[in-house]
C-alpha atoms as a PDB file:
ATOM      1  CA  UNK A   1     -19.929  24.460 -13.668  1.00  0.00           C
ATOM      2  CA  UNK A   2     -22.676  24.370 -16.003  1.00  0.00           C
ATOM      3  CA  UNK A   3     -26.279  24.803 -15.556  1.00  0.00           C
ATOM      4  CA  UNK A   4     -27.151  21.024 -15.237  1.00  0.00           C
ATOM      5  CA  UNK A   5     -24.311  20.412 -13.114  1.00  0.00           C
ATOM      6  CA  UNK A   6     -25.148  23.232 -10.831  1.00  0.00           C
ATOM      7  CA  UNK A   7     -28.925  21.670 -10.451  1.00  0.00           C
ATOM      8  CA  UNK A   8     -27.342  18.420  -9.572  1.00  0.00           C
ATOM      9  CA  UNK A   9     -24.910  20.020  -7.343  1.00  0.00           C
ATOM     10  CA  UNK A  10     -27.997  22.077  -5.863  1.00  0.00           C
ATOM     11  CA  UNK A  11     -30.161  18.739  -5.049  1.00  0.00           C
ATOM     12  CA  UNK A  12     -29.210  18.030  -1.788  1.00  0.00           C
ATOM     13  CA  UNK A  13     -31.473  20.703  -0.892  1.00  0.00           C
ATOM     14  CA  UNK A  14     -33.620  17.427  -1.187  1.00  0.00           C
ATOM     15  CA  UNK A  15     -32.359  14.847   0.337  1.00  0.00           C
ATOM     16  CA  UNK A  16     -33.462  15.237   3.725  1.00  0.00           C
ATOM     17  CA  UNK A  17     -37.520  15.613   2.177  1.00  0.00           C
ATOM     18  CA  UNK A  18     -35.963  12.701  -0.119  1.00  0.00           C
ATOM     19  CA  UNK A  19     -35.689  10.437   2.972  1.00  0.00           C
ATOM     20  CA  UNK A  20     -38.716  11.280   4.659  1.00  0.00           C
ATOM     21  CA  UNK A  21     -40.593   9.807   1.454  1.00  0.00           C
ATOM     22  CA  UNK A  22     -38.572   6.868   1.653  1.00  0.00           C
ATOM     23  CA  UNK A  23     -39.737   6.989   5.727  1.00  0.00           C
ATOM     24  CA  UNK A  24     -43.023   7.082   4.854  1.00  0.00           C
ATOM     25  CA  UNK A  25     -42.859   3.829   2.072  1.00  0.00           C
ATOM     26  CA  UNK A  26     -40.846   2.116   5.233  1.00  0.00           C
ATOM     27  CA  UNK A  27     -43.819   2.575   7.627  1.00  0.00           C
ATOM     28  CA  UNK A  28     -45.978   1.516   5.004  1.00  0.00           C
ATOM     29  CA  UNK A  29     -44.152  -1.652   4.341  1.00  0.00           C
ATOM     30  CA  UNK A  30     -44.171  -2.194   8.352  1.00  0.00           C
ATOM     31  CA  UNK A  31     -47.973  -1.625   8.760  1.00  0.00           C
ATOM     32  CA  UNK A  32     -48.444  -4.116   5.418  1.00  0.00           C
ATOM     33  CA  UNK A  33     -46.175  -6.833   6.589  1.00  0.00           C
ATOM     34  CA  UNK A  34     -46.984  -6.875   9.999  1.00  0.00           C
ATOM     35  CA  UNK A  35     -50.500  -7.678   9.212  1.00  0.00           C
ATOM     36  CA  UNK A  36     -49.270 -10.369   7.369  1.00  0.00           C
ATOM     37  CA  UNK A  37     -45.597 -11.626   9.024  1.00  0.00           C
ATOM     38  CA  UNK A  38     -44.195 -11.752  12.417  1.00  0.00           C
ATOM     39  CA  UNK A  39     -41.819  -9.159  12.817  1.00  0.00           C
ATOM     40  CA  UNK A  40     -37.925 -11.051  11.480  1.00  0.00           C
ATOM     41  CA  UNK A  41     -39.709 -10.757   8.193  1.00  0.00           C
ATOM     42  CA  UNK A  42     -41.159  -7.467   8.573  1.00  0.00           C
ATOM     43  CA  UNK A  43     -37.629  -6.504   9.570  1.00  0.00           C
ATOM     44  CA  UNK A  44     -36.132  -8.372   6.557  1.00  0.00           C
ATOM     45  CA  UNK A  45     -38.803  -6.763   4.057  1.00  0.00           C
ATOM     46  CA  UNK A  46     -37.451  -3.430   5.629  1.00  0.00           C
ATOM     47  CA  UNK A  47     -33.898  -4.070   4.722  1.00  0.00           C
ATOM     48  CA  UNK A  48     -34.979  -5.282   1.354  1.00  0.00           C
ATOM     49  CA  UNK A  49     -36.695  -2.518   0.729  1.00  0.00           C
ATOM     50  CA  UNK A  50     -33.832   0.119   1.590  1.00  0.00           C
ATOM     51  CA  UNK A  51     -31.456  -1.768  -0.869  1.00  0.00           C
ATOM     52  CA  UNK A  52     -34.072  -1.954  -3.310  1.00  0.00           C
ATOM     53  CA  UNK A  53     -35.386   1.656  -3.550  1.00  0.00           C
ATOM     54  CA  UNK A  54     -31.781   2.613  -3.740  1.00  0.00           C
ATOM     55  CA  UNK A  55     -30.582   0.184  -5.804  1.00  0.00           C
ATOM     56  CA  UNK A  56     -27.722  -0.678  -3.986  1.00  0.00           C
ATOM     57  CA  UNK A  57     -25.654   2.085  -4.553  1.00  0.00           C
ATOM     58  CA  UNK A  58     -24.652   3.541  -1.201  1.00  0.00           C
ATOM     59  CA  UNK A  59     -24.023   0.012   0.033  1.00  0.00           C
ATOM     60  CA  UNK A  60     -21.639  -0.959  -3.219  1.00  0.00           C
ATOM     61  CA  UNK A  61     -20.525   2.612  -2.140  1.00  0.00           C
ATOM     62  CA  UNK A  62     -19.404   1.041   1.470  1.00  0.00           C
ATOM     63  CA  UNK A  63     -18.043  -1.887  -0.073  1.00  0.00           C
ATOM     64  CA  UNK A  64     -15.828  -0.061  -2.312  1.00  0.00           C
ATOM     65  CA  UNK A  65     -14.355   2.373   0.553  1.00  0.00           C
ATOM     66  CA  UNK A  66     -13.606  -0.740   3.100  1.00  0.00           C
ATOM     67  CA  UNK A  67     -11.975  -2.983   0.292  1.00  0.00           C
ATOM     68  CA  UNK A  68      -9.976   0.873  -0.420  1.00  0.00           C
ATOM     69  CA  UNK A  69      -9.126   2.010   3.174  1.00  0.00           C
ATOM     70  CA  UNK A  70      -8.046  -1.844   4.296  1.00  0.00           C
ATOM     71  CA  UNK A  71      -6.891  -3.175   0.922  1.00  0.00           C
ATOM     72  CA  UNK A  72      -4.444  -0.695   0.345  1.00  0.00           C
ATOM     73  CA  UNK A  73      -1.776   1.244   2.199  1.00  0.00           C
ATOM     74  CA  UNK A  74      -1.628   4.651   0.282  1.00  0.00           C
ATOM     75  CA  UNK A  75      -4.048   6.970  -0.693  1.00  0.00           C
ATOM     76  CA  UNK A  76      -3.247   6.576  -4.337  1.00  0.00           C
ATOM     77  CA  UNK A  77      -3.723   2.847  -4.004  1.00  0.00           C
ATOM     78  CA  UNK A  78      -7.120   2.871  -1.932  1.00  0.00           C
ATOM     79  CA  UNK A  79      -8.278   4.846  -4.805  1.00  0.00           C
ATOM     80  CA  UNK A  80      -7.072   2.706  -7.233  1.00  0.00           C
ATOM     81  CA  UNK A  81      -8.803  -0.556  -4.915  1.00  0.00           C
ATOM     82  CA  UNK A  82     -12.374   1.898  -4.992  1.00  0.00           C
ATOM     83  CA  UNK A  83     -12.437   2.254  -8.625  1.00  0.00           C
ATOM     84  CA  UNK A  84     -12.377  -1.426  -9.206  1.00  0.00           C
ATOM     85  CA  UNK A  85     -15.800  -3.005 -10.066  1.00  0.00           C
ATOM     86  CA  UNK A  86     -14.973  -6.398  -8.787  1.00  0.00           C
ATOM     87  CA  UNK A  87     -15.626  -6.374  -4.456  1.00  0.00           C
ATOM     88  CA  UNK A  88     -13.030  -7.906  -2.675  1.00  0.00           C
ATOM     89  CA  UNK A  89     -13.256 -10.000   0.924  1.00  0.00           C
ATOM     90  CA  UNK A  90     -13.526  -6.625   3.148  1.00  0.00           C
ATOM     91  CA  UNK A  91     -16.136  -5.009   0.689  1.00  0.00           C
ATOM     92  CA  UNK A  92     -18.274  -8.393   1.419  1.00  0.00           C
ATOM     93  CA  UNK A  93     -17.289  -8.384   5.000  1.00  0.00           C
ATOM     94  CA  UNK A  94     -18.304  -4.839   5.254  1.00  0.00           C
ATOM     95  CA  UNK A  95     -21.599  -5.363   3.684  1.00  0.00           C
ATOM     96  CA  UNK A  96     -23.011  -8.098   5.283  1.00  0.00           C
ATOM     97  CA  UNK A  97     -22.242  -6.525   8.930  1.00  0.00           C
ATOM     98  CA  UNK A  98     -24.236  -3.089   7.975  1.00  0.00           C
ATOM     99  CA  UNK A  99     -26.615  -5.013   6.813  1.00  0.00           C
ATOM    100  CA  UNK A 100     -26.982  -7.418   9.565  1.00  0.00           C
ATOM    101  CA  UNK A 101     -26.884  -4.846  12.232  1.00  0.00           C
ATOM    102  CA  UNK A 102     -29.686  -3.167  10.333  1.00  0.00           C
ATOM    103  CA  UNK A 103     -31.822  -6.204  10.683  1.00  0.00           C
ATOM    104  CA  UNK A 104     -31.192  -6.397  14.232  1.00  0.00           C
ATOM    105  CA  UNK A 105     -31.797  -3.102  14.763  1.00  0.00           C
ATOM    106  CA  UNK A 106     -34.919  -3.051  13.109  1.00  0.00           C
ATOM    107  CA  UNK A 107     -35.988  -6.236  14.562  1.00  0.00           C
ATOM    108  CA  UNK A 108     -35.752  -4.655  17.711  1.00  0.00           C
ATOM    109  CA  UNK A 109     -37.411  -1.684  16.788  1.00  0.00           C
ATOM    110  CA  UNK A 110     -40.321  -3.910  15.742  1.00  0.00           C
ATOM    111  CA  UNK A 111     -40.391  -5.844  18.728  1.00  0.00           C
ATOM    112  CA  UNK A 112     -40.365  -3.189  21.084  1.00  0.00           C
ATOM    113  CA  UNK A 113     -43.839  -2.673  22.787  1.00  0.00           C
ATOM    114  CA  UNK A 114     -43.661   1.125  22.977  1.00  0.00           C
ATOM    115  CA  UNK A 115     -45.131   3.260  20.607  1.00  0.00           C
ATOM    116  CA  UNK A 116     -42.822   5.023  18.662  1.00  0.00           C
ATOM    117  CA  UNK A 117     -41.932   2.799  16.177  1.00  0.00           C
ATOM    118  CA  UNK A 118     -43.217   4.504  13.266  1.00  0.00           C
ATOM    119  CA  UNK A 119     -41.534   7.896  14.004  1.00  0.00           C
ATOM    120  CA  UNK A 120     -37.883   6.330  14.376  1.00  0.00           C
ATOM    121  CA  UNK A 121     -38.624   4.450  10.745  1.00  0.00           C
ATOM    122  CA  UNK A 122     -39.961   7.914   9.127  1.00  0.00           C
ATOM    123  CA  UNK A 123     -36.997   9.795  10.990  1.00  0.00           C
ATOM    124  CA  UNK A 124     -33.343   7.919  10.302  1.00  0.00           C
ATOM    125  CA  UNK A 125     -33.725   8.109   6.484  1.00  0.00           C
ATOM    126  CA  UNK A 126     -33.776  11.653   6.233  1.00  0.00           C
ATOM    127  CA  UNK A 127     -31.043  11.879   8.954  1.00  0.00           C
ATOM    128  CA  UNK A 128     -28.917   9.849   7.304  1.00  0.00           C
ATOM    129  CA  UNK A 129     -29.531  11.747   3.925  1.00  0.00           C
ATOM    130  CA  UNK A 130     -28.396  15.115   5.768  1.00  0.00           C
ATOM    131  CA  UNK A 131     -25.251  13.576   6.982  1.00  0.00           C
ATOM    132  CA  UNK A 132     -23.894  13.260   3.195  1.00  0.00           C
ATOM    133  CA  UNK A 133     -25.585  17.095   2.641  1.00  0.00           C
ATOM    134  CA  UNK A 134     -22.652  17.577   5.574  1.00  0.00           C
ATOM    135  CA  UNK A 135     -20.178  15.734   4.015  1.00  0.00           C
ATOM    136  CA  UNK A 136     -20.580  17.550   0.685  1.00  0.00           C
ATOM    137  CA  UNK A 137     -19.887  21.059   2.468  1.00  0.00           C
ATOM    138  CA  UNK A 138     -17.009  20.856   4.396  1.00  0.00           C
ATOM    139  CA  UNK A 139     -14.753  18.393   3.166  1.00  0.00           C
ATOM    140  CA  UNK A 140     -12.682  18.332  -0.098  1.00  0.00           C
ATOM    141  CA  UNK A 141     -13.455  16.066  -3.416  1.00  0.00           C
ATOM    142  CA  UNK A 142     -10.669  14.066  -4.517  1.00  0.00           C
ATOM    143  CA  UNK A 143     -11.353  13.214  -7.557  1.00  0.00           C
ATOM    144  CA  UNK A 144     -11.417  15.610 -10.880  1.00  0.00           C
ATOM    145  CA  UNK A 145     -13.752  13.506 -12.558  1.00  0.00           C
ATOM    146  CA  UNK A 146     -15.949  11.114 -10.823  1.00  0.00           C
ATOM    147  CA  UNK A 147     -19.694  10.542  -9.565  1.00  0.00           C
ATOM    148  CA  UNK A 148     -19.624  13.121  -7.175  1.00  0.00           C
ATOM    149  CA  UNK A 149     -17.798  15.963  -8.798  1.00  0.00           C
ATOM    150  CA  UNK A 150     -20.801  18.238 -10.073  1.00  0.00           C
ATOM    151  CA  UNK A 151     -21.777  18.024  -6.252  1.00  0.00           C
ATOM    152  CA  UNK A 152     -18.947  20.891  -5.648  1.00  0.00           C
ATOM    153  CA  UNK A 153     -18.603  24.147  -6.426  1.00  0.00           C
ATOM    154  CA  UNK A 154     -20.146  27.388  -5.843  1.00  0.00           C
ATOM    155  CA  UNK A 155     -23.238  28.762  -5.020  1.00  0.00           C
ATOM    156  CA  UNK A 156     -24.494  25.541  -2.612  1.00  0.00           C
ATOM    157  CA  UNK A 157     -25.053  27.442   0.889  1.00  0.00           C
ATOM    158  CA  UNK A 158     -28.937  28.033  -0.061  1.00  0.00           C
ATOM    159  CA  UNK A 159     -28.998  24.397  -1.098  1.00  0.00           C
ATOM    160  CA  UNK A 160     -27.234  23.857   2.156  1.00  0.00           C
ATOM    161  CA  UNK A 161     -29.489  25.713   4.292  1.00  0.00           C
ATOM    162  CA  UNK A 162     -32.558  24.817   2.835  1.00  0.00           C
ATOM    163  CA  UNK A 163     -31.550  20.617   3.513  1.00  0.00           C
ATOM    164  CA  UNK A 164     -30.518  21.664   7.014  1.00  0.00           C
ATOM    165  CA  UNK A 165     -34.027  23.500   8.301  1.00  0.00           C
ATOM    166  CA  UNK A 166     -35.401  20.615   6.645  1.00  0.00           C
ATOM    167  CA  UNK A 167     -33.492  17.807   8.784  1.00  0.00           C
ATOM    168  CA  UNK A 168     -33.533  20.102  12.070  1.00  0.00           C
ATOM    169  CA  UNK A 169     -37.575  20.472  11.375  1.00  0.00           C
ATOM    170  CA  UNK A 170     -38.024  17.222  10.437  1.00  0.00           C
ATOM    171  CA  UNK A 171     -36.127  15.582  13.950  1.00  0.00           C
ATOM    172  CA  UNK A 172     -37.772  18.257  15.969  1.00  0.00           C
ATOM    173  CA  UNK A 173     -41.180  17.841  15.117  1.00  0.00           C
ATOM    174  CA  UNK A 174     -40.880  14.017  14.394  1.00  0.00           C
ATOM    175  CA  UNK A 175     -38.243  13.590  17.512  1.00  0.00           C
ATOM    176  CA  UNK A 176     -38.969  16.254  20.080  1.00  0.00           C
ATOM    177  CA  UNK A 177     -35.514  16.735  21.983  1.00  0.00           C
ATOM    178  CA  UNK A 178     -34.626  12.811  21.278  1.00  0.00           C
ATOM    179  CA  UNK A 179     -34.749  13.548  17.778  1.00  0.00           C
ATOM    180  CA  UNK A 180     -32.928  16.654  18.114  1.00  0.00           C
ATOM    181  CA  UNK A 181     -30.163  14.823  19.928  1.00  0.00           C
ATOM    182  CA  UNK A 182     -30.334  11.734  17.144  1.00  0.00           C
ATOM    183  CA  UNK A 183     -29.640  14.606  14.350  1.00  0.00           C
ATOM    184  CA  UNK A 184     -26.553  16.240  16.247  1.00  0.00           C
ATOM    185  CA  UNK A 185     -25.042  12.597  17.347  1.00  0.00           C
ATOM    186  CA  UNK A 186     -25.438  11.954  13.573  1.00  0.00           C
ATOM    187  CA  UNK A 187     -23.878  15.082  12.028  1.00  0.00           C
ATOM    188  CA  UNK A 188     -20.910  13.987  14.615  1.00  0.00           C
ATOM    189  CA  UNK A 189     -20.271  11.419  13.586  1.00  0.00           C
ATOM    190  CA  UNK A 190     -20.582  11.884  10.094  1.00  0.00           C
ATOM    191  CA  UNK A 191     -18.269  14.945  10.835  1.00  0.00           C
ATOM    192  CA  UNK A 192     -15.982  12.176  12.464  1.00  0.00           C
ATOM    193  CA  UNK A 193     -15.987   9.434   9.409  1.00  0.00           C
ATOM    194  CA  UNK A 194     -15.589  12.786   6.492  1.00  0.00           C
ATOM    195  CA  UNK A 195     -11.984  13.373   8.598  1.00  0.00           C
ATOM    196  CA  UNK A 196     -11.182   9.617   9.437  1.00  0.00           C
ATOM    197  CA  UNK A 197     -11.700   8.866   5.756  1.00  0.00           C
ATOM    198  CA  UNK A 198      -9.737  12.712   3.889  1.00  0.00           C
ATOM    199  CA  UNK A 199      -7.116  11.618   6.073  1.00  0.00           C
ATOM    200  CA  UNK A 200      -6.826   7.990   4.319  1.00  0.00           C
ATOM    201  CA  UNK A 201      -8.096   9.247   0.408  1.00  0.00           C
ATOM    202  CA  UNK A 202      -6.460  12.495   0.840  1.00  0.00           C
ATOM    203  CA  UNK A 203     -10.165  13.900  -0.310  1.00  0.00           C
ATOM    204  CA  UNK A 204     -13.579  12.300  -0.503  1.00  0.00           C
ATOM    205  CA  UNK A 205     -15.375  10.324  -2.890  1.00  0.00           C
ATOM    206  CA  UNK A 206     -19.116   9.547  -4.154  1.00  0.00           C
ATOM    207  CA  UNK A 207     -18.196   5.736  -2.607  1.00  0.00           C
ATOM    208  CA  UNK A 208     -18.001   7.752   0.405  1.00  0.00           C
ATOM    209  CA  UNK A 209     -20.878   9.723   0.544  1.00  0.00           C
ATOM    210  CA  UNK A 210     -22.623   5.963   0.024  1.00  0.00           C
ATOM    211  CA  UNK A 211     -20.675   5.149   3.148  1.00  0.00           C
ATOM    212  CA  UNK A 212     -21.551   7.243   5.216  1.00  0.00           C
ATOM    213  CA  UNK A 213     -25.140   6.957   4.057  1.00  0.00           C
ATOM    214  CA  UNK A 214     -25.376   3.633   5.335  1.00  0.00           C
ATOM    215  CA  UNK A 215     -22.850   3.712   8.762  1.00  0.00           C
ATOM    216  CA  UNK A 216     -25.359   6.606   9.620  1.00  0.00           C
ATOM    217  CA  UNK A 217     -28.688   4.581   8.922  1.00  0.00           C
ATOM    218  CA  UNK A 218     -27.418   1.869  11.001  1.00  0.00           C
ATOM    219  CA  UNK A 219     -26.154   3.787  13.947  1.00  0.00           C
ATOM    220  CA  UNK A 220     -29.467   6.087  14.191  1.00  0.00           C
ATOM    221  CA  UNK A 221     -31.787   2.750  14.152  1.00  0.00           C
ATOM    222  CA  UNK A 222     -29.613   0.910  16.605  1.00  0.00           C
ATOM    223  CA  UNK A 223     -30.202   4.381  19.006  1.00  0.00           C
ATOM    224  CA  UNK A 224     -33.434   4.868  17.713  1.00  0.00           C
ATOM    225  CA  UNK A 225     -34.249   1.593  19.508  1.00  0.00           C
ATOM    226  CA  UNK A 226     -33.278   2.539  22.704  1.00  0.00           C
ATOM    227  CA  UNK A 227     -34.763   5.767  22.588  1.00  0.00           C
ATOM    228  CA  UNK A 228     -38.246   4.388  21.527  1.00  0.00           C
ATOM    229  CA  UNK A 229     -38.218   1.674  24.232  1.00  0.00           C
ATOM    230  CA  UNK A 230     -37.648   4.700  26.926  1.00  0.00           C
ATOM    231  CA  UNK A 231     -40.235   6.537  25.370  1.00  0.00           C
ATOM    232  CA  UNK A 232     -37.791   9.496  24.626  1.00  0.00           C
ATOM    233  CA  UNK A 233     -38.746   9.654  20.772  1.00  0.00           C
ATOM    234  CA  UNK A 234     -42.224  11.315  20.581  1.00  0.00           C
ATOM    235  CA  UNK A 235     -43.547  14.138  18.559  1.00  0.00           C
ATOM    236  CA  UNK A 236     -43.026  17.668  19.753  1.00  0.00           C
ATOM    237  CA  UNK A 237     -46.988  18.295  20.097  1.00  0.00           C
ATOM    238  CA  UNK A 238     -47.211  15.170  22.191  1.00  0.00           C
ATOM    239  CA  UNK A 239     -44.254  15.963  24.458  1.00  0.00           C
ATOM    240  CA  UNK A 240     -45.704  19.648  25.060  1.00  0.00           C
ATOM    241  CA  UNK A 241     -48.728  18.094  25.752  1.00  0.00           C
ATOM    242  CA  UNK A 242     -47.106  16.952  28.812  1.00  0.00           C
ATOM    243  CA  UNK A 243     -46.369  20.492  30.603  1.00  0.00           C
END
């Protein structure tokens, strides 16, 4: 591996303080709109704004890997499905239910009179973002060549570490013990969808990294939601305060 490929590979040490920024721009676009919008377009701006800052490429990621893992029927063949640029009917299908579950998740969020709001919006990006960090250390790449092959290789456990403290620190402080419980219930499952998936691909792929990136945004807002309307999610200082 080669210097600029080990840089790259070492990034992830990032991508949890990666999707706090992209937390932060989220509550911004929530306290802009809603000045502006009642909250199914706040929501929608929200969703927008997620596929635009990424540019779509963890969701094309999720449409490739459900057009692979249901179009085909061996491992060689789903890969062969994934590399293809054209999306197929369960790509499409795929996309449009993360994404609608987002919205309504999100709506919710909005609509929900606790506070809390703006620490579930600056918390499930990062979370999310970890997840693939996971993802990237324990399970195999399939691939020789492809766009997440300089992601593995040797030397990654301070990059590892580093993304880790920052997730646990980030859904501690941000969280309290709800947050805490939102970052183990999403390296589970993440954990969960890295076997489900090496056991159909035979290895993973950048496609899904991207999918797990979004399964993980959606299922942390949708709990997120509940969690805020129980007032469970709440800043450690605030819920010491309480004792």
């Amino acid at each position: 591996m080669d210097r600029g490929q080990r840089n790259l590979s070492n990034s992830r040490a990032f991508y949890p303080a990666v999707g706090l920024l992209m937390g932060l721009l989220l509550v911004g676009v929530e306290e802009g709109s809603s000045r502006l919008f009642l909250e199914p377009v706040t929501a929608g701006l929200l969703v927008a704004t997620m596929v635009i800052i990424t540019r779509a490429l963890h969701l094309d990621g999720l449409m490739d890997v459900c057009d692979g893992i249901f179009g085909g029927f061996t491992p060689e063949r789903r890969l062969e499905i994934m590399r293809d640029s054209r999306v197929g009917a369960f790509g499409v299908v795929g996309g449009v239910t993360v994404l609608l579950l987002k919205y309504a998740a999100l709506l919710s969020l909005l609509v929900v009179a606790e506070p809390g709001k703006e620490w579930a919006l600056l918390l499930f990006p990062a979370l999310s973002r970890w997840t693939m960090v996971v993802l990237l250390g324990v399970f195999p790449y399939v691939r020789a060549q492809g766009l997440g092959s300089p992601f593995h290789g040797s030397g990654i456990k301070i990059s590892t570490t580093v993304a880790g403290l920052t997730a646990l620190a980030a859904a501690v402080l941000l969280g309290g013990f709800a947050g805490l419980g939102l970052l183990l219930g999403a390296t589970a499952l993440a954990l969960f969808m890295g076997w489900k998936m090496v056991k159909s691909l035979d290895g993973l792929t950048g496609d899904t990294y991207g999918a797990t990136n979004e399964i993980i945004e959606m299922a942390v807002i949708l709990v997120a939601t509940v969690l805020v309307e129980h007032e469970w999610l709440e800043p450690l200082p605030d819920l010491l305060d309480r004792f």
